[in-house]
C-alpha atoms as a PDB file:
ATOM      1  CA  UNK A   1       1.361 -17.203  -8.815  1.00  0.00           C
ATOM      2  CA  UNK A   2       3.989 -13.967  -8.330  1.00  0.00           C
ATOM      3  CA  UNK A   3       6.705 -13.504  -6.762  1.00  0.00           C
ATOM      4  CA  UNK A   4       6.835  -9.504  -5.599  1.00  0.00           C
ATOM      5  CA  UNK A   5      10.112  -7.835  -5.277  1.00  0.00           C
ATOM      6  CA  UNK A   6       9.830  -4.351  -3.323  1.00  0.00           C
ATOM      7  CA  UNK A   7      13.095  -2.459  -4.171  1.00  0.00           C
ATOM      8  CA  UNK A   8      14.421   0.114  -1.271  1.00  0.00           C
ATOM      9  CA  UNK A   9      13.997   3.797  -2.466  1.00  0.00           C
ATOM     10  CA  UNK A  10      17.612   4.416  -3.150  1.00  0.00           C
ATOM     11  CA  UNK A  11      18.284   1.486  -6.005  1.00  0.00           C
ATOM     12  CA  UNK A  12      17.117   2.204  -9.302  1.00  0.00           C
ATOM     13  CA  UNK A  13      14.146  -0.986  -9.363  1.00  0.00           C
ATOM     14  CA  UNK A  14      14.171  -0.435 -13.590  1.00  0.00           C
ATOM     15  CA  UNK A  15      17.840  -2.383 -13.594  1.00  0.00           C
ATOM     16  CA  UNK A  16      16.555  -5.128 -11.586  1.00  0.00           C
ATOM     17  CA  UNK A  17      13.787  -5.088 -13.614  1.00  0.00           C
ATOM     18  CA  UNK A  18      15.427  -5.496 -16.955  1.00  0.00           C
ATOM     19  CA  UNK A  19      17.620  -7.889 -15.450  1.00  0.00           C
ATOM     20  CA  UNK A  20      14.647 -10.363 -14.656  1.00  0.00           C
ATOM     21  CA  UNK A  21      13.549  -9.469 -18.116  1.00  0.00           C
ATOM     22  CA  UNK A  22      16.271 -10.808 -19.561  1.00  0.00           C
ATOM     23  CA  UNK A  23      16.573 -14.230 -17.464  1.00  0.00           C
ATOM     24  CA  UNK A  24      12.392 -14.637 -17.649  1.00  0.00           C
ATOM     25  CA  UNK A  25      11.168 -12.886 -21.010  1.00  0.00           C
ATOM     26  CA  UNK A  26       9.123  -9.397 -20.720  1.00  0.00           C
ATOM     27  CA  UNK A  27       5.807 -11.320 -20.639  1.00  0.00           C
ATOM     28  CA  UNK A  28       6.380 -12.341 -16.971  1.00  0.00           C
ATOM     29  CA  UNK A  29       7.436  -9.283 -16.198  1.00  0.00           C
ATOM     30  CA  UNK A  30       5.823  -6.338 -14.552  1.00  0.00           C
ATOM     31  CA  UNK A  31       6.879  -3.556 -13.039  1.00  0.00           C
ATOM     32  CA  UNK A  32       3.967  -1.877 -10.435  1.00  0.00           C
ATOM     33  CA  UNK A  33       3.617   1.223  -8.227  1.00  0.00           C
ATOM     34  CA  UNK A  34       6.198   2.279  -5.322  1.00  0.00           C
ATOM     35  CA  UNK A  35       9.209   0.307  -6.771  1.00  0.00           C
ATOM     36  CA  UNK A  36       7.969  -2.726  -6.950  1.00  0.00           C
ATOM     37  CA  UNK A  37       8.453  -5.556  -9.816  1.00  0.00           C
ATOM     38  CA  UNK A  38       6.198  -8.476 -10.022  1.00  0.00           C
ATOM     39  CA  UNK A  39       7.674 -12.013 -11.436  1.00  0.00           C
ATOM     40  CA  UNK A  40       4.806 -14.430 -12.781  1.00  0.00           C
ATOM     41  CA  UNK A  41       5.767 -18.055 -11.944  1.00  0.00           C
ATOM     42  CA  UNK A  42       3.908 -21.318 -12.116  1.00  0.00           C
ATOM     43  CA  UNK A  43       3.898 -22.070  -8.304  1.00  0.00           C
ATOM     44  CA  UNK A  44       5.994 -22.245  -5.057  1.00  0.00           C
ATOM     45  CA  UNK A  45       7.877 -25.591  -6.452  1.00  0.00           C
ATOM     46  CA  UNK A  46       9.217 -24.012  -9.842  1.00  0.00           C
ATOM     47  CA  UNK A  47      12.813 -23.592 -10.382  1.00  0.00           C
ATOM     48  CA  UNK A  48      12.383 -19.787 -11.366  1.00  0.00           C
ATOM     49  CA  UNK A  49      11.762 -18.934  -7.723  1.00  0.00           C
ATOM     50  CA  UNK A  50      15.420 -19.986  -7.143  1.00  0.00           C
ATOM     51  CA  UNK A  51      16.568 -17.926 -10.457  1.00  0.00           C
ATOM     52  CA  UNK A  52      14.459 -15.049  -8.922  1.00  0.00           C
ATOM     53  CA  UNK A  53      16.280 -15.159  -5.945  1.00  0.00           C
ATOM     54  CA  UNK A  54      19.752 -15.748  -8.010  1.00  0.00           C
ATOM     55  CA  UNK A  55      19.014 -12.603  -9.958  1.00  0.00           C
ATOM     56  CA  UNK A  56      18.394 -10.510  -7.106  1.00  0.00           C
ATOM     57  CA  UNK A  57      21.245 -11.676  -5.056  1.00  0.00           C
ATOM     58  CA  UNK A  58      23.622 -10.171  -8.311  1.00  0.00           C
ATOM     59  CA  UNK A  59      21.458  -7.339  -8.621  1.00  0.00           C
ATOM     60  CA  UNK A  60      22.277  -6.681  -4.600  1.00  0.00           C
ATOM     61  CA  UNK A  61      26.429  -6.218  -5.257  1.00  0.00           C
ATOM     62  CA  UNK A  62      25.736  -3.782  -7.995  1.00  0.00           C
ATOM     63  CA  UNK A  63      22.577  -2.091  -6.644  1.00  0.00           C
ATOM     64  CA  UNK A  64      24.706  -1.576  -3.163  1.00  0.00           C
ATOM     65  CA  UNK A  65      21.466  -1.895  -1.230  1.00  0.00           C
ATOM     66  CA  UNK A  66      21.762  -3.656   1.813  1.00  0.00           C
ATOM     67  CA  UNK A  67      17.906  -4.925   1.992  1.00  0.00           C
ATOM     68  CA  UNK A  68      14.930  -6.223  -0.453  1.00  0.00           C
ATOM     69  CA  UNK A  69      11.635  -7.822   0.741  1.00  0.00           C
ATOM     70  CA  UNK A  70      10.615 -10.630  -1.316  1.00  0.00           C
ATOM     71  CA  UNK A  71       6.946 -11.842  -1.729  1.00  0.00           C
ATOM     72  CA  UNK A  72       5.838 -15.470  -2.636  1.00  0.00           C
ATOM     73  CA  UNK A  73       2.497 -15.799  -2.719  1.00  0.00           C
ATOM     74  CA  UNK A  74       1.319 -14.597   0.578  1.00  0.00           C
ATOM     75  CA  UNK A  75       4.708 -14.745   2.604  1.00  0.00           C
ATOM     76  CA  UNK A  76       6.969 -12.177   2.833  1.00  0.00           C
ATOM     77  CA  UNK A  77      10.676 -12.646   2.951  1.00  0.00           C
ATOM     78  CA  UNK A  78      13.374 -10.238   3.549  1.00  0.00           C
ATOM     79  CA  UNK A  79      16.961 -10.511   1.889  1.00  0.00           C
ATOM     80  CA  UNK A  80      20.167  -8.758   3.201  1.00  0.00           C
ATOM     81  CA  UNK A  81      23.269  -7.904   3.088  1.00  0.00           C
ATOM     82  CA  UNK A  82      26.266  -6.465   4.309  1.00  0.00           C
ATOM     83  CA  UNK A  83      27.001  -3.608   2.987  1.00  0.00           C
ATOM     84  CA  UNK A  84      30.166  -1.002   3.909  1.00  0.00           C
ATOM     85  CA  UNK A  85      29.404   2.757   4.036  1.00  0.00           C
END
């Protein structure tokens, strides 16, 4: 299964994706067209999805971004934050 990650136009997506590198190994890895970095993971009940999630949320504060949509599978989930201008 992967987990999508569609990063907004205005936060550089290769960071987040080196990040996930990092936590997951470059073989689950990928990073596909219009900013968007794919995360293979065994299913909806592995404990990477959380990391995933973890990983983003840190990427968020440094990215200053205020939202990402998330794909699992086929449902889509947005994540946000506040974010001062």
């Amino acid at each position: 299964m992967e987990m999508r990650i569609v990063v907004p136009e205005a936060a550089d997506a290769s960071a987040l994706a080196a990040r996930l590198a990092n936590a997951f190994g470059s073989e689950r890895i990928s990073c596909g067209e219009h900013r968007e970095i794919d995360v293979r993971i065994d299913g909806e009940n592995d404990p990477a999805v959380v990391r995933v999630v973890d990983a983003v949320e840190q990427w968020f504060g440094q990215a200053r971004v205020g939202t990402v949509e998330m794909w699992l599978g086929e449902r889509s989930y947005r994540l946000a934050q506040w974010v001062p201008f």
